[in-house]
C-alpha atoms as a PDB file:
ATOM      1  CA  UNK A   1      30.761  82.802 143.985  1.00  0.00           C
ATOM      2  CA  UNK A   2      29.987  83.968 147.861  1.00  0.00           C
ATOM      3  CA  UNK A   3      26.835  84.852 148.994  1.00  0.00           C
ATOM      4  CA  UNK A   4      25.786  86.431 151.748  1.00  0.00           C
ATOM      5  CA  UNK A   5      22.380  87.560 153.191  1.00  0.00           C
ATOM      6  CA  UNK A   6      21.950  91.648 153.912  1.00  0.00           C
ATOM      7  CA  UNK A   7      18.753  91.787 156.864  1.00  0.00           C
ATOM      8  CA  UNK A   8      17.320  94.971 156.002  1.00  0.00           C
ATOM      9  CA  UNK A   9      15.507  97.168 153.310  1.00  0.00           C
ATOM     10  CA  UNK A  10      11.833  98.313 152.959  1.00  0.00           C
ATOM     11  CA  UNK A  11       9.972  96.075 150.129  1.00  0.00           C
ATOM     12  CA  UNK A  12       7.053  93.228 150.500  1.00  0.00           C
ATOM     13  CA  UNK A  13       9.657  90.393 149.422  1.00  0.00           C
ATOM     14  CA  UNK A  14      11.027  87.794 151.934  1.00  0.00           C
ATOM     15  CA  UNK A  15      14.638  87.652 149.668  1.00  0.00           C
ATOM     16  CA  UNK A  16      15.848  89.780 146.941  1.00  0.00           C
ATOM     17  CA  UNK A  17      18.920  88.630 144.286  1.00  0.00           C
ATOM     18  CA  UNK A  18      20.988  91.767 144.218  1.00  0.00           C
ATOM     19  CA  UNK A  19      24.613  91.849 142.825  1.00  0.00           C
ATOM     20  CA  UNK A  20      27.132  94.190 145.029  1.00  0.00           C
ATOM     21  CA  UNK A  21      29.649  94.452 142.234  1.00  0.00           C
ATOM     22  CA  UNK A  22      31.285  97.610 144.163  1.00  0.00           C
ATOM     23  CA  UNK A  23      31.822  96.226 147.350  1.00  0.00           C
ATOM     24  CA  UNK A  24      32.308  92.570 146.732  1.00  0.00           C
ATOM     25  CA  UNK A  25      32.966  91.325 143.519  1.00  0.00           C
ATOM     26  CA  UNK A  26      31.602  88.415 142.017  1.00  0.00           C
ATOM     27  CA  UNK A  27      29.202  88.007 145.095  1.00  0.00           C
ATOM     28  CA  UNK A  28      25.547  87.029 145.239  1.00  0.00           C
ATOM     29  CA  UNK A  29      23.865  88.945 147.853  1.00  0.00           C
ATOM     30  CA  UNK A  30      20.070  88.395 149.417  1.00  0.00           C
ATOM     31  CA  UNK A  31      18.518  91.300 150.792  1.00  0.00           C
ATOM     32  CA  UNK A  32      16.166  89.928 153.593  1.00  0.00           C
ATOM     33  CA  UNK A  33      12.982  92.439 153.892  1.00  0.00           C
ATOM     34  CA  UNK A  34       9.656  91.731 156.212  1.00  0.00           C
ATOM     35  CA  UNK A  35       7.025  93.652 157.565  1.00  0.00           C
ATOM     36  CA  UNK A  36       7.358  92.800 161.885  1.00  0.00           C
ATOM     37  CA  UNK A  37       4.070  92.200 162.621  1.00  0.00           C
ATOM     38  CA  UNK A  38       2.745  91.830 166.520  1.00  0.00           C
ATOM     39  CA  UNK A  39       2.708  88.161 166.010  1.00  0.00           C
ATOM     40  CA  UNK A  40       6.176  88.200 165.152  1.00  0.00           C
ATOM     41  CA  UNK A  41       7.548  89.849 168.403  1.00  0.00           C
ATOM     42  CA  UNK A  42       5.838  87.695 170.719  1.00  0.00           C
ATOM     43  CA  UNK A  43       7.242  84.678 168.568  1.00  0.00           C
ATOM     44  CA  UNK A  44      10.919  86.567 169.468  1.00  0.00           C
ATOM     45  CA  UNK A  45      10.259  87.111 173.027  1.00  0.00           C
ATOM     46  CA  UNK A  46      11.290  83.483 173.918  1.00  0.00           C
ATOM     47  CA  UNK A  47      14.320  83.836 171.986  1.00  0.00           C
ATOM     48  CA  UNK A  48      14.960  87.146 172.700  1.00  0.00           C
ATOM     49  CA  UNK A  49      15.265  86.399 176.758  1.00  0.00           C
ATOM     50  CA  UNK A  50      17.302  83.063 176.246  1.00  0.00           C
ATOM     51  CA  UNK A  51      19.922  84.802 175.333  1.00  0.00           C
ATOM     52  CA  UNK A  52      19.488  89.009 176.732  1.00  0.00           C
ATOM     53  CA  UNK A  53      18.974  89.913 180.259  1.00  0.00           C
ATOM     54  CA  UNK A  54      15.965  91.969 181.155  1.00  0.00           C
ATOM     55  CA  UNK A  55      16.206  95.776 180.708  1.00  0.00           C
ATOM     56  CA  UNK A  56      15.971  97.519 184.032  1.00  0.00           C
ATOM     57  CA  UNK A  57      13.447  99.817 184.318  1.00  0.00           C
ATOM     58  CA  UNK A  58      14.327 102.936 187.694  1.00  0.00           C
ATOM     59  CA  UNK A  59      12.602 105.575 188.683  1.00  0.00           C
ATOM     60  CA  UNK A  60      13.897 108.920 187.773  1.00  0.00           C
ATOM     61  CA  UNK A  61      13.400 110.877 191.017  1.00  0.00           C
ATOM     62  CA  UNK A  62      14.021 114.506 189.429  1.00  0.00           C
ATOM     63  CA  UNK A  63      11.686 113.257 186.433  1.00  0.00           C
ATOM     64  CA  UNK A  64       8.782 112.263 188.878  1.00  0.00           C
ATOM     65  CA  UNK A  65       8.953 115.126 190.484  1.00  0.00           C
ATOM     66  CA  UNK A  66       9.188 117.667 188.048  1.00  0.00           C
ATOM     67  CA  UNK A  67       6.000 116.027 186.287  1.00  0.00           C
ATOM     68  CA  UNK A  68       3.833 115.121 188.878  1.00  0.00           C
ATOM     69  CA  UNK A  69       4.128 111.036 188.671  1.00  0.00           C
ATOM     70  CA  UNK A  70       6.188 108.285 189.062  1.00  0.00           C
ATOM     71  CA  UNK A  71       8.494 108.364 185.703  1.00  0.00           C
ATOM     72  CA  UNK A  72      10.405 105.365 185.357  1.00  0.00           C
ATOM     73  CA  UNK A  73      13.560 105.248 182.947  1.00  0.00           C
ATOM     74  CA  UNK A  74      14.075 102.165 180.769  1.00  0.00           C
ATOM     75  CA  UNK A  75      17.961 101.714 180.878  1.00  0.00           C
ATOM     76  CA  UNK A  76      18.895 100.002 177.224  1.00  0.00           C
ATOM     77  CA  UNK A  77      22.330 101.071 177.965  1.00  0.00           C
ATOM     78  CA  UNK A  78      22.583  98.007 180.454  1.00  0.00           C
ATOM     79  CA  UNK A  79      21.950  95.315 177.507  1.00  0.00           C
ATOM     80  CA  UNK A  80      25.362  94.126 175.693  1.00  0.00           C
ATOM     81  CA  UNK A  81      25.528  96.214 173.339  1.00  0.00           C
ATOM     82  CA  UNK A  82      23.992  99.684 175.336  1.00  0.00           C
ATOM     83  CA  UNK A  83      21.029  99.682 172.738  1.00  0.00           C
ATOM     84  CA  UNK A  84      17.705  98.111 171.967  1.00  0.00           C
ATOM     85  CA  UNK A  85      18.551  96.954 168.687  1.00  0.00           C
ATOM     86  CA  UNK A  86      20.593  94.117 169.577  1.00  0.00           C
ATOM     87  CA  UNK A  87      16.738  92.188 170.223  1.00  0.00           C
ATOM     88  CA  UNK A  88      16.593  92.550 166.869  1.00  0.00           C
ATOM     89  CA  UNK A  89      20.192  90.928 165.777  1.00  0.00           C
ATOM     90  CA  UNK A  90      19.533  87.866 168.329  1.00  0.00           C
ATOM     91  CA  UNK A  91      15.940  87.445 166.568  1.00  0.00           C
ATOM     92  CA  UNK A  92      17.544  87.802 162.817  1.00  0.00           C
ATOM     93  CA  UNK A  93      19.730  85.733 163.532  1.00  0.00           C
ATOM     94  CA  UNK A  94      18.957  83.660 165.835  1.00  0.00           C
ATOM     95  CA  UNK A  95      16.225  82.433 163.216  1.00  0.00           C
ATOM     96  CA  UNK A  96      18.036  81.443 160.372  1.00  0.00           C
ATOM     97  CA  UNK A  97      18.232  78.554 158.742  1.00  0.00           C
ATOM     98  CA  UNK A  98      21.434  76.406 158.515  1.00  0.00           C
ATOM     99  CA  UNK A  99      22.299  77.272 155.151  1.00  0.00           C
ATOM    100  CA  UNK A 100      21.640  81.223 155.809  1.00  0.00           C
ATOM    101  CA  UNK A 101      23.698  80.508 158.642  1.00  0.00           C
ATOM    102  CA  UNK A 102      26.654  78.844 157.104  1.00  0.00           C
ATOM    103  CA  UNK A 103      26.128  81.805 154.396  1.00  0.00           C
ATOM    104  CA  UNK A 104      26.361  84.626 156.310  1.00  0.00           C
ATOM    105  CA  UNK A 105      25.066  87.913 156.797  1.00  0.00           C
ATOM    106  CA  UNK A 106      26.433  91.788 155.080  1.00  0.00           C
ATOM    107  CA  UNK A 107      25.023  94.867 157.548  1.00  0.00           C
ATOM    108  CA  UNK A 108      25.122  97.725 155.711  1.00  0.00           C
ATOM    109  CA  UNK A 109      25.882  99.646 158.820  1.00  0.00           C
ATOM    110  CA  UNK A 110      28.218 100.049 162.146  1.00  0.00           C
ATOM    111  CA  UNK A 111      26.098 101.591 164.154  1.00  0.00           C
ATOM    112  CA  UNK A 112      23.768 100.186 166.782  1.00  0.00           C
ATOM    113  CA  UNK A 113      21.899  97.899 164.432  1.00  0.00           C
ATOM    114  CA  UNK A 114      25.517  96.826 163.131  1.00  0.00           C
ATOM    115  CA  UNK A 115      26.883  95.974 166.646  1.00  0.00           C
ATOM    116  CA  UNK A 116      23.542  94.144 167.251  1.00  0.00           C
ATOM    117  CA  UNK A 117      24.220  92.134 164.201  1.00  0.00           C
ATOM    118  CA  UNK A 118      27.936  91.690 165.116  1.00  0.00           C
ATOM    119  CA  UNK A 119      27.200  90.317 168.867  1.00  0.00           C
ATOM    120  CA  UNK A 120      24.262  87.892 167.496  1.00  0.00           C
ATOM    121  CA  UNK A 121      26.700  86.507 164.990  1.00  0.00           C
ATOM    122  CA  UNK A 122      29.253  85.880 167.525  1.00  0.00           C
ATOM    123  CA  UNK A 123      26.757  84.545 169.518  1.00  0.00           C
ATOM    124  CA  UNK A 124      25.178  81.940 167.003  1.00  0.00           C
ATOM    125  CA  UNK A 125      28.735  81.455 165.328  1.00  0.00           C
ATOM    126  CA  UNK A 126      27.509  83.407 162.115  1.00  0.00           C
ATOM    127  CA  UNK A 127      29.771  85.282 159.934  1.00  0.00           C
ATOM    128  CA  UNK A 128      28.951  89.070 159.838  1.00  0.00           C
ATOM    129  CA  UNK A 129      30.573  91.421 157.430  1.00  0.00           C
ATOM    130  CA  UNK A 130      29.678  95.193 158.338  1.00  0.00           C
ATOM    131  CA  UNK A 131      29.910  97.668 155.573  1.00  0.00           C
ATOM    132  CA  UNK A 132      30.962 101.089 156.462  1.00  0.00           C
ATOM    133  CA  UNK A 133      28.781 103.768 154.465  1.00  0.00           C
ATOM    134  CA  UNK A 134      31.297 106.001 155.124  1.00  0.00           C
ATOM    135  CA  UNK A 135      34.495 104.549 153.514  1.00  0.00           C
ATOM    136  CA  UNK A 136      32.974 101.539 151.951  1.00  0.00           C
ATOM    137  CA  UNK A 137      35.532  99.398 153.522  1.00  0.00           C
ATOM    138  CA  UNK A 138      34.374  95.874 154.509  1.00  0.00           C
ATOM    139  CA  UNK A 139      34.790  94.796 158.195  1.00  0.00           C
ATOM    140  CA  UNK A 140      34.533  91.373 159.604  1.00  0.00           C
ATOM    141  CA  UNK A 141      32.445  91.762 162.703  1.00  0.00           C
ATOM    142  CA  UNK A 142      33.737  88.231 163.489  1.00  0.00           C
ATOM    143  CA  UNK A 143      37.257  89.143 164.083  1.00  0.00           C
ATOM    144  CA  UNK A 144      36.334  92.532 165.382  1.00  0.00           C
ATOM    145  CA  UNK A 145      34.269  91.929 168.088  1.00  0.00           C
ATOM    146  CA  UNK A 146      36.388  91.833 170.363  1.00  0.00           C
ATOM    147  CA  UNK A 147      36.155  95.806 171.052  1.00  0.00           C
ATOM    148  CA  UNK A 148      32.221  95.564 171.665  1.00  0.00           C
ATOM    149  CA  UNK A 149      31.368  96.292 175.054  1.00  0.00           C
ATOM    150  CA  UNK A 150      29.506  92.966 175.194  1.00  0.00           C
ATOM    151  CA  UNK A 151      33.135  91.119 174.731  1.00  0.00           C
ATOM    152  CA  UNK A 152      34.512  93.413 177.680  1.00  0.00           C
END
């Protein structure tokens, strides 16, 4: 039996036993669920800057004027990637433990979160397995990372 580890739902628990007959037979999956408290991102930060550059922050001149101030723009589009959420993927999984890491990871999602979850596995040599809502169909981020703009 496989098991894998899925890194987000809303409940109290740390880890949740859930079966995933549909999408993966005969697999025991953990769904990972935490409340991010302030503590917690400035635990991150460290690991979080080891491994992203800093987002660039420019001043929108057509912005400032139009309201009076200096506005500054905070460009996510220049981390890996081109959203915020891949802080969260390095942190996930970045802190896992050996076995979790050897286990794997399910994101139930290709989106942003999913790419962020697909370049941190690459990163950390994890095995990430994105479910398309969509279609169902199982891809291995692993193999497919390789069209991610932070592979380019």
């Amino acid at each position: 039996m496989s098991s894998f580890f899925v890194p987000k739902c809303r409940s109290p628990q740390r880890s949740v036993p859930l079966k995933l007959r549909f999408a993966i037979p005969e697999t025991e999956v953990h769904v990972v669920t935490e409340t991010v408290t302030h503590q917690d991102v400035l635990k991150a930060e460290p690991l979080v800057h080891a491994h992203l550059p800093r987002t660039p922050l420019y001043e929108s001149p057509s912005l400032s004027k139009r309201l009076g101030c200096r506005f500054f723009l905070k460009h996510e589009d220049h981390l890996p990637t081109g959203a915020f959420k891949v802080r969260g993927g390095i942190n996930f999984v970045g802190t896992l433990s050996d076995d979790e890491r050897r286990t794997g990871i399910i994101g139930c999602t290709t989106g942003n979160h999913g790419q962020s979850l697909a370049f941190a596995g690459n990163k950390f040599g994890v095995k990430v397995v994105l479910v398309d809502r969509k279609s169902t169909r199982l891809n291995s981020s692993h193999t497919d990372i390789s069209r991610m703009p932070s592979s380019a």
